[in-house]
N, C-alpha and C. Protein backbone atom coordinates (compact mmCIF):
# COMPACT_ATOMS: atom_id res chain seq x y z
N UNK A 1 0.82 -1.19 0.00
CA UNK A 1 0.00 0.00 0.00
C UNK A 1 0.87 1.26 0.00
N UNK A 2 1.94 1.27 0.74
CA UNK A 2 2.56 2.51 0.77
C UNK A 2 3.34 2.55 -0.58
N UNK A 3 3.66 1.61 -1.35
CA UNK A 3 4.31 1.52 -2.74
C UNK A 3 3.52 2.49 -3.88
N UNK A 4 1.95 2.19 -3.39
CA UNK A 4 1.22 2.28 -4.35
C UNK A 4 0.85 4.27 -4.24
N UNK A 5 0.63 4.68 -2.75
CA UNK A 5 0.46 5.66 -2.19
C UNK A 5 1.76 6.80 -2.98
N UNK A 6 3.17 6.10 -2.53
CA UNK A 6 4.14 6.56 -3.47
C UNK A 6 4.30 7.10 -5.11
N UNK A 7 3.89 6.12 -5.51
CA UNK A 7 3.66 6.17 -6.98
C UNK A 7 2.86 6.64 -7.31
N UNK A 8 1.54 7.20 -6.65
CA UNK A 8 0.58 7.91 -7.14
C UNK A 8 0.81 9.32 -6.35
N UNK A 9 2.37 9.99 -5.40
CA UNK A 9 2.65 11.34 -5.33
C UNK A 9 3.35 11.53 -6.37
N UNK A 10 4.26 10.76 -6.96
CA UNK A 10 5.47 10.67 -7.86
C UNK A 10 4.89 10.95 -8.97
N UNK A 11 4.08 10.52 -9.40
CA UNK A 11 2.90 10.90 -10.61
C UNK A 11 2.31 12.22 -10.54
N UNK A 12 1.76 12.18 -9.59
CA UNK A 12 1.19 14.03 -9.45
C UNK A 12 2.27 14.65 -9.48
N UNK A 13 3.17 14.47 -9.00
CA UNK A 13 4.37 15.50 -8.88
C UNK A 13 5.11 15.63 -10.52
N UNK A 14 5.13 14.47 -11.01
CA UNK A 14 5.17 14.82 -12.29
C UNK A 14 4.78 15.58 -13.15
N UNK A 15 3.52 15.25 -13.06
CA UNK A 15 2.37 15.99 -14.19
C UNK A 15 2.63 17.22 -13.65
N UNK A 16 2.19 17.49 -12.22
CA UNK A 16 2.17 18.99 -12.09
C UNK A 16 3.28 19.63 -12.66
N UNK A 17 4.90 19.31 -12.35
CA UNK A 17 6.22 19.97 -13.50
C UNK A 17 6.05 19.81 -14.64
N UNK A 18 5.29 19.62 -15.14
CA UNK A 18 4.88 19.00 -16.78
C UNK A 18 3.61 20.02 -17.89
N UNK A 19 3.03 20.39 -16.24
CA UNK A 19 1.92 21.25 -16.66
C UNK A 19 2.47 22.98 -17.47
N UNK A 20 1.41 22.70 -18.16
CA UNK A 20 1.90 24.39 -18.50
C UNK A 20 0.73 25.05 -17.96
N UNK A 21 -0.39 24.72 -17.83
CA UNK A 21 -1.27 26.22 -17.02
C UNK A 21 -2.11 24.98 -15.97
N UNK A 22 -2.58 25.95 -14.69
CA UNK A 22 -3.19 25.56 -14.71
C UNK A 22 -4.96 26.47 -14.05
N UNK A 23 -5.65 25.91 -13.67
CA UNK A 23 -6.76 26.10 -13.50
C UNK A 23 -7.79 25.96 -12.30
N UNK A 24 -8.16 26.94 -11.52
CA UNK A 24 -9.01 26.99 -10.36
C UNK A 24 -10.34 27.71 -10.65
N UNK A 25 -11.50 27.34 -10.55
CA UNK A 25 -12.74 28.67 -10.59
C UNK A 25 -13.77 27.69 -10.02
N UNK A 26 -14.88 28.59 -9.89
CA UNK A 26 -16.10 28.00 -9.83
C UNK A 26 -17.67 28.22 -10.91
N UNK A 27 -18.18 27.06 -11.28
CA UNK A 27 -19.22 27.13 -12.00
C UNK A 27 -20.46 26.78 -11.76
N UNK A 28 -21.37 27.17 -12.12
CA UNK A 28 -22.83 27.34 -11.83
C UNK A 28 -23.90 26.89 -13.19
N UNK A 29 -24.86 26.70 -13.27
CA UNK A 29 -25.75 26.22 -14.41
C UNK A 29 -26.87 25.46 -14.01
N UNK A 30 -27.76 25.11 -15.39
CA UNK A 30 -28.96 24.26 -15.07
C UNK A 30 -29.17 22.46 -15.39
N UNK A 31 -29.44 22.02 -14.45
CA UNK A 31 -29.56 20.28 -15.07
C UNK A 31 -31.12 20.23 -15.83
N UNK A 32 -30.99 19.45 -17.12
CA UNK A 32 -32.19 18.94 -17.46
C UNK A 32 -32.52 17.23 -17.36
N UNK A 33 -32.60 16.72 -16.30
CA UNK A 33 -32.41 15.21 -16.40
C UNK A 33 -33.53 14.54 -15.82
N UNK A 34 -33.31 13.58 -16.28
CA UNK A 34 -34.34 12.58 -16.41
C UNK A 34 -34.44 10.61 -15.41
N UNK A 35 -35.14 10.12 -15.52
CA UNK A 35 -34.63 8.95 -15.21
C UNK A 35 -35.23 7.65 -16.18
N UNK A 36 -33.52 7.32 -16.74
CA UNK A 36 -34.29 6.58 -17.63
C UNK A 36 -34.75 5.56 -17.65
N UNK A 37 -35.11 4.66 -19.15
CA UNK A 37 -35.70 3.51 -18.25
C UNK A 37 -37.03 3.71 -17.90
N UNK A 38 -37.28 4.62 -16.80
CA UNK A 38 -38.68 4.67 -16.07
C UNK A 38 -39.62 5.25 -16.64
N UNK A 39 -41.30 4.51 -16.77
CA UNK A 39 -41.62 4.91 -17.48
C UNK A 39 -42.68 6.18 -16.62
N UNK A 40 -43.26 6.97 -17.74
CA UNK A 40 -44.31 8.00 -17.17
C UNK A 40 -43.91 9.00 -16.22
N UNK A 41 -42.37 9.18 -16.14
CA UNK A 41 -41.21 10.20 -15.45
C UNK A 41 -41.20 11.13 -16.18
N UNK A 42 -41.48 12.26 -16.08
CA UNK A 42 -41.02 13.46 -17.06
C UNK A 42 -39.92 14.17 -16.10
N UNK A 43 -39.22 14.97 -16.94
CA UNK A 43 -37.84 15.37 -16.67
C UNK A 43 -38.01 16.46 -15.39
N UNK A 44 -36.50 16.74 -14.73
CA UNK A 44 -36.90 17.71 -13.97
C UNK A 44 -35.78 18.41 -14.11
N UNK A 45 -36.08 19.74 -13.96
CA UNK A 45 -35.08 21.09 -13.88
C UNK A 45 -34.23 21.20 -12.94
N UNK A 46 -33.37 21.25 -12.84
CA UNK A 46 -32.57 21.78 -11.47
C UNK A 46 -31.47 22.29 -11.33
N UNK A 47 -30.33 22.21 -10.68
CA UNK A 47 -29.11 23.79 -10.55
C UNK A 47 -28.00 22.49 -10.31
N UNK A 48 -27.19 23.12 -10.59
CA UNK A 48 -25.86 22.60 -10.42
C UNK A 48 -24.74 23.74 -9.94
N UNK A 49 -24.16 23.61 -9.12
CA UNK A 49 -23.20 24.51 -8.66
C UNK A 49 -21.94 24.08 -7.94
N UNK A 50 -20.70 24.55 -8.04
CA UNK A 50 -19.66 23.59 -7.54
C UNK A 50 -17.99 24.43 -7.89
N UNK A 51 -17.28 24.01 -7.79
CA UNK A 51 -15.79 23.66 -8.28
C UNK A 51 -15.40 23.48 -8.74
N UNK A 52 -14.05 24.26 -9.84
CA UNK A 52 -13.47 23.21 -10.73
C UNK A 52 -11.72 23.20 -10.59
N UNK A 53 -11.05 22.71 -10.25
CA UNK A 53 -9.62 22.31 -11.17
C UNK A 53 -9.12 21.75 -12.08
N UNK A 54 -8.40 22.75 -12.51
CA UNK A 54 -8.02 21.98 -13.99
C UNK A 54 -6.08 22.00 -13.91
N UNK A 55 -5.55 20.93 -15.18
CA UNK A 55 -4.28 21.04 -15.32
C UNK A 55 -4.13 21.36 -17.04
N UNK A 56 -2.97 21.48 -17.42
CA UNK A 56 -3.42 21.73 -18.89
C UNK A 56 -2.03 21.46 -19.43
N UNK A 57 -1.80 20.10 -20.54
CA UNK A 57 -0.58 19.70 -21.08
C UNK A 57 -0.84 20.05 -22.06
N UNK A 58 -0.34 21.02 -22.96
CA UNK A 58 -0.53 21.42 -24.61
C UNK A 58 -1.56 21.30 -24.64
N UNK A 59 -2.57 20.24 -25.50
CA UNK A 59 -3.49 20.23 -26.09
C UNK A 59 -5.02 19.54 -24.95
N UNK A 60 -4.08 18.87 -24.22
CA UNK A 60 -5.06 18.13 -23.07
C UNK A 60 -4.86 18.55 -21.62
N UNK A 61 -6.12 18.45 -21.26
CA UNK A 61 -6.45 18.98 -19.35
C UNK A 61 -6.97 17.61 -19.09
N UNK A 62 -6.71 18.30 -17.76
CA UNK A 62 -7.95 16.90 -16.39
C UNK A 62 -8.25 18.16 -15.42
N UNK A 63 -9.81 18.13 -15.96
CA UNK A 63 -10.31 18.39 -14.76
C UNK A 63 -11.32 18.04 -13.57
N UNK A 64 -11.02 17.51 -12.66
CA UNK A 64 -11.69 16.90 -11.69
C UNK A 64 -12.88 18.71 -11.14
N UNK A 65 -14.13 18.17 -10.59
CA UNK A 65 -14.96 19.08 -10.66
C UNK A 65 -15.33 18.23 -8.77
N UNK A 66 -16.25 19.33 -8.33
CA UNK A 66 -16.85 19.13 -7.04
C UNK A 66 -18.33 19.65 -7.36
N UNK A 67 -19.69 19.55 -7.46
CA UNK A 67 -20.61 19.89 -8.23
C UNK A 67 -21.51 19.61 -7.23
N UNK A 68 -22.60 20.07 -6.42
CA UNK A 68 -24.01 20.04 -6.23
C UNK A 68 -24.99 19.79 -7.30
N UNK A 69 -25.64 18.69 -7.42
CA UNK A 69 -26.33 18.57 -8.52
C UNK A 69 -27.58 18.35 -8.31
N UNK A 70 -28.61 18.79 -8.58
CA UNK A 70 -30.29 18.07 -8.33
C UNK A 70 -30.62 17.74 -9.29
N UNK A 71 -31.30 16.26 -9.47
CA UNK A 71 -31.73 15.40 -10.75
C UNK A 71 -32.58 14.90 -10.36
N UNK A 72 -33.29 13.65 -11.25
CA UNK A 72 -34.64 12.95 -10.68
C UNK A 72 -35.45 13.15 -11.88
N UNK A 73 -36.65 13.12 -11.51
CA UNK A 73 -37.51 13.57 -12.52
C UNK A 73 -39.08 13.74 -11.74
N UNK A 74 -40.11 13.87 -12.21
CA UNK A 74 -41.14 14.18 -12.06
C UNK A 74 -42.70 13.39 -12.82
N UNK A 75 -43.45 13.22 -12.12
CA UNK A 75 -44.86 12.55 -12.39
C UNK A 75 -46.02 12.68 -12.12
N UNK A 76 -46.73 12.24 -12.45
CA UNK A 76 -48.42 12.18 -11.36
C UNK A 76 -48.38 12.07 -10.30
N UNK A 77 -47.83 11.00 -10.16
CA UNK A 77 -47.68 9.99 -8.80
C UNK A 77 -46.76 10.75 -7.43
N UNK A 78 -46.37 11.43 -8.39
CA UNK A 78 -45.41 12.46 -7.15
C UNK A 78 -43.87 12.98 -7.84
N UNK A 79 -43.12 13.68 -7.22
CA UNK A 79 -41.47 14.16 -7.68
C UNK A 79 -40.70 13.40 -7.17
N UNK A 80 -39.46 12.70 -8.48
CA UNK A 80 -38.55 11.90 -7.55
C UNK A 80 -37.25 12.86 -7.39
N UNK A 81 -36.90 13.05 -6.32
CA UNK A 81 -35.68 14.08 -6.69
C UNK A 81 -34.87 13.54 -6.06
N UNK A 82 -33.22 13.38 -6.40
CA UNK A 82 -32.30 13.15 -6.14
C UNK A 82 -31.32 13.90 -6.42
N UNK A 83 -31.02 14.91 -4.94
CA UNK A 83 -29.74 15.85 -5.16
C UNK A 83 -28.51 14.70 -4.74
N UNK A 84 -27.01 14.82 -5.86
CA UNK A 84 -26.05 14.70 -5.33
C UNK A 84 -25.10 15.41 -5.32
N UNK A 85 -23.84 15.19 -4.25
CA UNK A 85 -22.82 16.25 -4.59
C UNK A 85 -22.11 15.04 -5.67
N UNK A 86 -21.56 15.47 -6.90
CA UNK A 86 -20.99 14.65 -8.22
C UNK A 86 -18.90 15.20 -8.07
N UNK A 87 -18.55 14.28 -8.36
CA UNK A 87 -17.31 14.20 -8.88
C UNK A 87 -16.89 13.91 -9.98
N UNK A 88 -17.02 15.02 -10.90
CA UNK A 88 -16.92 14.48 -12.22
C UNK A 88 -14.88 14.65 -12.41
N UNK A 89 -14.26 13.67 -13.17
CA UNK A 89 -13.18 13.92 -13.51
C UNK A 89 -12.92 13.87 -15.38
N UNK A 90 -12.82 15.16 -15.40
CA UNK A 90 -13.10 15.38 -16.87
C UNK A 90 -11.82 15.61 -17.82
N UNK A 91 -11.70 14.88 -18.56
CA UNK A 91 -10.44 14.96 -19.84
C UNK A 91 -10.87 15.68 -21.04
N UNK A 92 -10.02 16.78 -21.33
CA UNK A 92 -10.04 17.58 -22.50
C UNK A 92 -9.21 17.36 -23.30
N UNK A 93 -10.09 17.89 -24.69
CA UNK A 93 -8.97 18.16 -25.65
C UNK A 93 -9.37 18.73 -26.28
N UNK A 94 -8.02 19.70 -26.49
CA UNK A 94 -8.78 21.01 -27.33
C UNK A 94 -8.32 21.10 -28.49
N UNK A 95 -9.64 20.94 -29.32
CA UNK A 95 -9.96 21.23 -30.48
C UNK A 95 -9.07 22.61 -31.71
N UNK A 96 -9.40 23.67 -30.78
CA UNK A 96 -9.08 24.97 -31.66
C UNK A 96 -8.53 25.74 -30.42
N UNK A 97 -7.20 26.00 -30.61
CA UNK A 97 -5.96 26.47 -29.58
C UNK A 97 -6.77 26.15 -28.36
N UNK A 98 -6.60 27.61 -27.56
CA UNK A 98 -6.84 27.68 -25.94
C UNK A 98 -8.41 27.75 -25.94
N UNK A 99 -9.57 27.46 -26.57
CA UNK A 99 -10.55 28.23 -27.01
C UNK A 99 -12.09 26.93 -27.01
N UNK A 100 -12.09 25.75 -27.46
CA UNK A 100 -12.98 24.99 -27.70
C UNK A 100 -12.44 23.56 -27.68
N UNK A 101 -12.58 22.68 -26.75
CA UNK A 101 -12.53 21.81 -26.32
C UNK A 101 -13.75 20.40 -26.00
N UNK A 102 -13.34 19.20 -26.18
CA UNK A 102 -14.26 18.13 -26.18
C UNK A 102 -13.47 17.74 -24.47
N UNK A 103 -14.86 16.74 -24.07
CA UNK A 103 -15.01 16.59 -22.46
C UNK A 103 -15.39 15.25 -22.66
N UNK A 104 -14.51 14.23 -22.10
CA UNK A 104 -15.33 12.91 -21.71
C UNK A 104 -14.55 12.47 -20.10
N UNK A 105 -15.32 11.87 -19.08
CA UNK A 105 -14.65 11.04 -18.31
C UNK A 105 -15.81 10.68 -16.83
N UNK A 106 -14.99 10.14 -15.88
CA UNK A 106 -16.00 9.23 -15.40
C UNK A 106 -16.45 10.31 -13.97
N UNK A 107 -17.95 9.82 -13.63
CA UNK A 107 -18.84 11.03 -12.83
C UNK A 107 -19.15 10.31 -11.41
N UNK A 108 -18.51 10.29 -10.57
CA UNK A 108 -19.10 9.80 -8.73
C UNK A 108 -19.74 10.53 -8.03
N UNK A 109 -20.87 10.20 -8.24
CA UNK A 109 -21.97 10.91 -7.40
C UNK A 109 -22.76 10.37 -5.92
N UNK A 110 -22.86 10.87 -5.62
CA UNK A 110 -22.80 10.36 -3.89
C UNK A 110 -24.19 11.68 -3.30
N UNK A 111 -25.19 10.68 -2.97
CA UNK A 111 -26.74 11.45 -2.13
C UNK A 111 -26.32 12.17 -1.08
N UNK A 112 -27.09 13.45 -1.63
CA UNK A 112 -27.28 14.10 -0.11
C UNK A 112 -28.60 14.43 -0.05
N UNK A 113 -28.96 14.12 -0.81
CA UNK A 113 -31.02 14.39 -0.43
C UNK A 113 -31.56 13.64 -1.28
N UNK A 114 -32.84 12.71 -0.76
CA UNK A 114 -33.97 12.28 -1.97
C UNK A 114 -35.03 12.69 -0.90
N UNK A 115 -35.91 12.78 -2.53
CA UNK A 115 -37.40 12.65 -1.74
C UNK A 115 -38.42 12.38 -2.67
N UNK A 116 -38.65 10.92 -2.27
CA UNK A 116 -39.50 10.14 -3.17
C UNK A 116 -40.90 10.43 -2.80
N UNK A 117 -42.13 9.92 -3.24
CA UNK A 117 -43.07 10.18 -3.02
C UNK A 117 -43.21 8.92 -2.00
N UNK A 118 -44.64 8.69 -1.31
CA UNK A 118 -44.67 7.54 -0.28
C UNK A 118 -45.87 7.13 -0.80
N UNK A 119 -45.49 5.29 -1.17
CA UNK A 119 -46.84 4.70 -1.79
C UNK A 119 -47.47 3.94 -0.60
N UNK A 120 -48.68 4.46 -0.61
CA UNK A 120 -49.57 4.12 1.26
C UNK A 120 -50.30 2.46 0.47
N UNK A 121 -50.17 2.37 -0.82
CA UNK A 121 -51.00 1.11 -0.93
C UNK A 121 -49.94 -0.32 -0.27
N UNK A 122 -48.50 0.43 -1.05
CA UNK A 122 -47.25 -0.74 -1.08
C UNK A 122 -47.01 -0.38 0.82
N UNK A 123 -47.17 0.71 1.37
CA UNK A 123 -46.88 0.88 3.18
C UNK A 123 -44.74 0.76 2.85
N UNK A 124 -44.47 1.29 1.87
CA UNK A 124 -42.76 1.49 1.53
C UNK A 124 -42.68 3.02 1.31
N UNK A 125 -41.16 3.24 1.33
CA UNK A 125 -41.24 4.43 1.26
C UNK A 125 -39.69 3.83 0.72
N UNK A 126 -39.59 4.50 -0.93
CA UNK A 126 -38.47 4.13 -1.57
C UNK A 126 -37.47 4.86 -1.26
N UNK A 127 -36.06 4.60 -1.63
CA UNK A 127 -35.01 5.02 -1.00
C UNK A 127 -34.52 5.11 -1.73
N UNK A 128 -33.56 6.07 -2.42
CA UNK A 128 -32.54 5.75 -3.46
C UNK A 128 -31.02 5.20 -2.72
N UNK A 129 -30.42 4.87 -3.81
CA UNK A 129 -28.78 4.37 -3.61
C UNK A 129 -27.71 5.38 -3.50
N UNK A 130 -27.19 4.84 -2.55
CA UNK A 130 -25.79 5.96 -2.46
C UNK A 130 -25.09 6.50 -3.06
N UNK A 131 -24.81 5.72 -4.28
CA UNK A 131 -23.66 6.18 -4.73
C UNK A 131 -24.37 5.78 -6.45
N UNK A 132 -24.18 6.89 -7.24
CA UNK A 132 -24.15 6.92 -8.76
C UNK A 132 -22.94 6.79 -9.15
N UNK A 133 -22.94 5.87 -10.29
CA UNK A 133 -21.43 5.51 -11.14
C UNK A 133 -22.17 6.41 -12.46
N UNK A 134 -21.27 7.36 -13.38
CA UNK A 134 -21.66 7.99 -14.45
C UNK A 134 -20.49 7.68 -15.37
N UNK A 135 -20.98 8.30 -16.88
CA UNK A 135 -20.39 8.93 -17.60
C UNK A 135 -20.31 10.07 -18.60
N UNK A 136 -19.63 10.87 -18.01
CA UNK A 136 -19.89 12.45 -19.46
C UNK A 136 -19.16 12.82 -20.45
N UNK A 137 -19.76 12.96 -21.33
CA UNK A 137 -19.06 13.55 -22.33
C UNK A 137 -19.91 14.81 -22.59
N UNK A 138 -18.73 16.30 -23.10
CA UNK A 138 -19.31 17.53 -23.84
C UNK A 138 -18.49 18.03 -24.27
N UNK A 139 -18.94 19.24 -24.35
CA UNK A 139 -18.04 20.36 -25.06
C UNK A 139 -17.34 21.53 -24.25
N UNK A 140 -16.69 22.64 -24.45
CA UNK A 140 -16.97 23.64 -23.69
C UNK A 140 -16.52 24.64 -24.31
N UNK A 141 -16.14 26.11 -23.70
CA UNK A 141 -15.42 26.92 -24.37
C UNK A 141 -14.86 28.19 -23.40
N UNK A 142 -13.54 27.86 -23.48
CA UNK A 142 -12.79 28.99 -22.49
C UNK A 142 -12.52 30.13 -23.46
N UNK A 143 -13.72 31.61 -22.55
CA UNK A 143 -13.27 32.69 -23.16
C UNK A 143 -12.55 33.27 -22.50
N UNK A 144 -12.42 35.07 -23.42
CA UNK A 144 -11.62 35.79 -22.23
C UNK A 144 -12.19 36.06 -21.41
N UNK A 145 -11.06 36.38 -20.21
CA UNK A 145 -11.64 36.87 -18.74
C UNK A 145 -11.97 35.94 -18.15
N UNK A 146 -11.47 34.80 -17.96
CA UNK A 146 -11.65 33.81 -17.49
C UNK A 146 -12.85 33.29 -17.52
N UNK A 147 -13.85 33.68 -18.15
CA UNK A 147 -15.23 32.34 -18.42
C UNK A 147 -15.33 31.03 -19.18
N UNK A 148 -15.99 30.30 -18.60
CA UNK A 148 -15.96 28.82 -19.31
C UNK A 148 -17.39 28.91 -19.07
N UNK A 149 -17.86 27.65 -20.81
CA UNK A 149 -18.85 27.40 -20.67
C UNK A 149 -19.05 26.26 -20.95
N UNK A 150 -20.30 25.29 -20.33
CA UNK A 150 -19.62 23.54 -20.54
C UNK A 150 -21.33 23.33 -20.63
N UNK A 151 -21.10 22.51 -21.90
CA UNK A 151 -22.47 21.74 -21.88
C UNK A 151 -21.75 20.31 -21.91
N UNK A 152 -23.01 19.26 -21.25
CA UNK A 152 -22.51 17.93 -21.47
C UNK A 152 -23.57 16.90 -21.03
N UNK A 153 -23.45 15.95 -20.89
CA UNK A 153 -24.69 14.60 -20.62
C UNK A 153 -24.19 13.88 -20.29
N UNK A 154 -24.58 13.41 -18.73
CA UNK A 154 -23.88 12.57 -17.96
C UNK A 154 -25.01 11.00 -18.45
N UNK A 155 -24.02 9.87 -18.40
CA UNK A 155 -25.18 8.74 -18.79
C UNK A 155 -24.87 7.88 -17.18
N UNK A 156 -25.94 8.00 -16.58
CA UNK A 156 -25.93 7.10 -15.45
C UNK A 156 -25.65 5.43 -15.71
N UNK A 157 -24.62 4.86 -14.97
CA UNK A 157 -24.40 3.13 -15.09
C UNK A 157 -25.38 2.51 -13.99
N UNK A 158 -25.54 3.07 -13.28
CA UNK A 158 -26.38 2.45 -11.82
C UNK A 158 -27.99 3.05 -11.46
N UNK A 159 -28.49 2.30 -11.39
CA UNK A 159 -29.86 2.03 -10.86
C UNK A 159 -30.62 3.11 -9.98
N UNK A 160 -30.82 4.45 -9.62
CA UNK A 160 -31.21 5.27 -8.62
C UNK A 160 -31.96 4.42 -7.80
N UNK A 161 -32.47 3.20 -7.25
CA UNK A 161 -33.16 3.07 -6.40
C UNK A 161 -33.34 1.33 -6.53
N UNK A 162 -32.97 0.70 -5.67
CA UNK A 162 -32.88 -0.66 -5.68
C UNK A 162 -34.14 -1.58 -6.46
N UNK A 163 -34.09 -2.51 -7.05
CA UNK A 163 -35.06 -3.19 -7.97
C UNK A 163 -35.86 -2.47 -8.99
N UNK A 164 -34.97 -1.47 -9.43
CA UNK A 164 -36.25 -0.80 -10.45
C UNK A 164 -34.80 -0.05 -11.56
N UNK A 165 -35.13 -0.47 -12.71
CA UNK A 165 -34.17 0.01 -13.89
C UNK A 165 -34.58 1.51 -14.09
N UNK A 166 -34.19 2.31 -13.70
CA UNK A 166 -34.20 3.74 -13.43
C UNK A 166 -32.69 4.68 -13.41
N UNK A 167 -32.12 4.88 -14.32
CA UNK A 167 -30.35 5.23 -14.74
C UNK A 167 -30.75 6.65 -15.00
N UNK A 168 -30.31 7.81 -14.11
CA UNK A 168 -29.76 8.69 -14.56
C UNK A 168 -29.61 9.13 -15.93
N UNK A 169 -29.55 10.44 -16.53
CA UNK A 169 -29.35 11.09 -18.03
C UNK A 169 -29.64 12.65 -17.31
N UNK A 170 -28.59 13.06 -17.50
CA UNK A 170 -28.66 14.51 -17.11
C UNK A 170 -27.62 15.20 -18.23
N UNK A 171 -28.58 16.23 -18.99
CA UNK A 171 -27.56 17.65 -19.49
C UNK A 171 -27.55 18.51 -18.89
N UNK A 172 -26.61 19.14 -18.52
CA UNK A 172 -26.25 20.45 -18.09
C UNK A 172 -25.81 21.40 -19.27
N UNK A 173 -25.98 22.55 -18.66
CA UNK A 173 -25.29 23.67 -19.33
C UNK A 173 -24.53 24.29 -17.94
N UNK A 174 -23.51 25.05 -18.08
CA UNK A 174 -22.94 25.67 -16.61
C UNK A 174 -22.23 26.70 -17.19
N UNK A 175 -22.25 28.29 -16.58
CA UNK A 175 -20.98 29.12 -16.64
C UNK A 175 -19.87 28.94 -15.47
N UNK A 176 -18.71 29.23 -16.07
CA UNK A 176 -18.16 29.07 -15.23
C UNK A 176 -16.73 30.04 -15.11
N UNK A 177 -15.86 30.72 -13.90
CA UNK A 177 -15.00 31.81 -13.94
C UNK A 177 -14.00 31.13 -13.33
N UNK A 178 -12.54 31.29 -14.14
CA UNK A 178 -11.88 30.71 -13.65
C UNK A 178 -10.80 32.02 -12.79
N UNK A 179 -10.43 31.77 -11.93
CA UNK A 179 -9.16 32.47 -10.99
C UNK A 179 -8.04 32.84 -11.29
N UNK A 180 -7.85 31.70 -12.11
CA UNK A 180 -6.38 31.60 -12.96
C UNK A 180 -6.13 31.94 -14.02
């Protein structure tokens, strides 16, 4: 374990001397997501707000993100909402110089609020799962003055709520100001 602990400072310490810019801000925007799979769910609106760092080798970044996210969706039957805080760790590459860039990489999302509706016939009261496994891919575009703007669509791998095929699909749009 401590071999492994090693090799993964020795690595950061790398990349970071390796880096040519890098990147701190925070971004804000709207989720449009859904749950898929489920049927008679219509989508629900919600905010995303959070963190970003970035590193930047010539043409490619990593940026790992810290994000408040509210998703779920909405019905007759009641609102399913599921806020998480998300860890998206996002790989760029940019397209056209410092300026327009493609986004793919993997999204850990972890509950801090649901609130399902309560079915009095079933006497349950559903629960969602802890932890979302994702994946996103988008776009974005660093202007001047430090703004970024990122659209993208996370595709949920995991189930929001035990025995029921119900996966996550969320687009965002987000602005975002970087520090650096």
């Amino acid at each position: 374990m401590k071999k492994l602990v090693l090799l993964v400072v020795a690595l950061g310490m790398f990349s970071i001397s390796q880096a040519q810019e890098f990147d701190l801000g925070v971004k804000a925007g709207v989720n449009f997501s859904q749950l898929r799979d489920a049927g008679d769910v219509d989508n629900r609106t919600g905010v995303l707000a959070g963190a970003f760092v970035g590193v930047k080798f010539n043409k490619w970044a990593i940026q790992p993100e810290i994000l408040y996210s509210q998703q779920g969706g909405d019905s007759d039957f009641g609102d399913y909402h599921v806020d998480y805080v998300n860890i998206p760790v996002m790989f760029k590459y940019y397209l056209i110089g410092d300026f327009l860039n493609l986004q793919v990489g993997p999204q850990f999302g972890f509950v801090a609020n649901d609130d399902f509706p309560e079915f009095n016939a079933i006497g349950d009261q559903v629960e969602s799962k802890d932890f979302d496994m994702s994946a996103a891919v988008g776009a974005g575009l660093d202007l001047p003055f430090g703004l970024r703007v990122d659209a993208r669509y996370n595709f949920g791998f995991t189930d929001v709520v035990e025995n029921a095929d119900a996966k996550n699909g969320v687009f965002s749009l987000a602005l975002g100001y970087s520090f650096l």
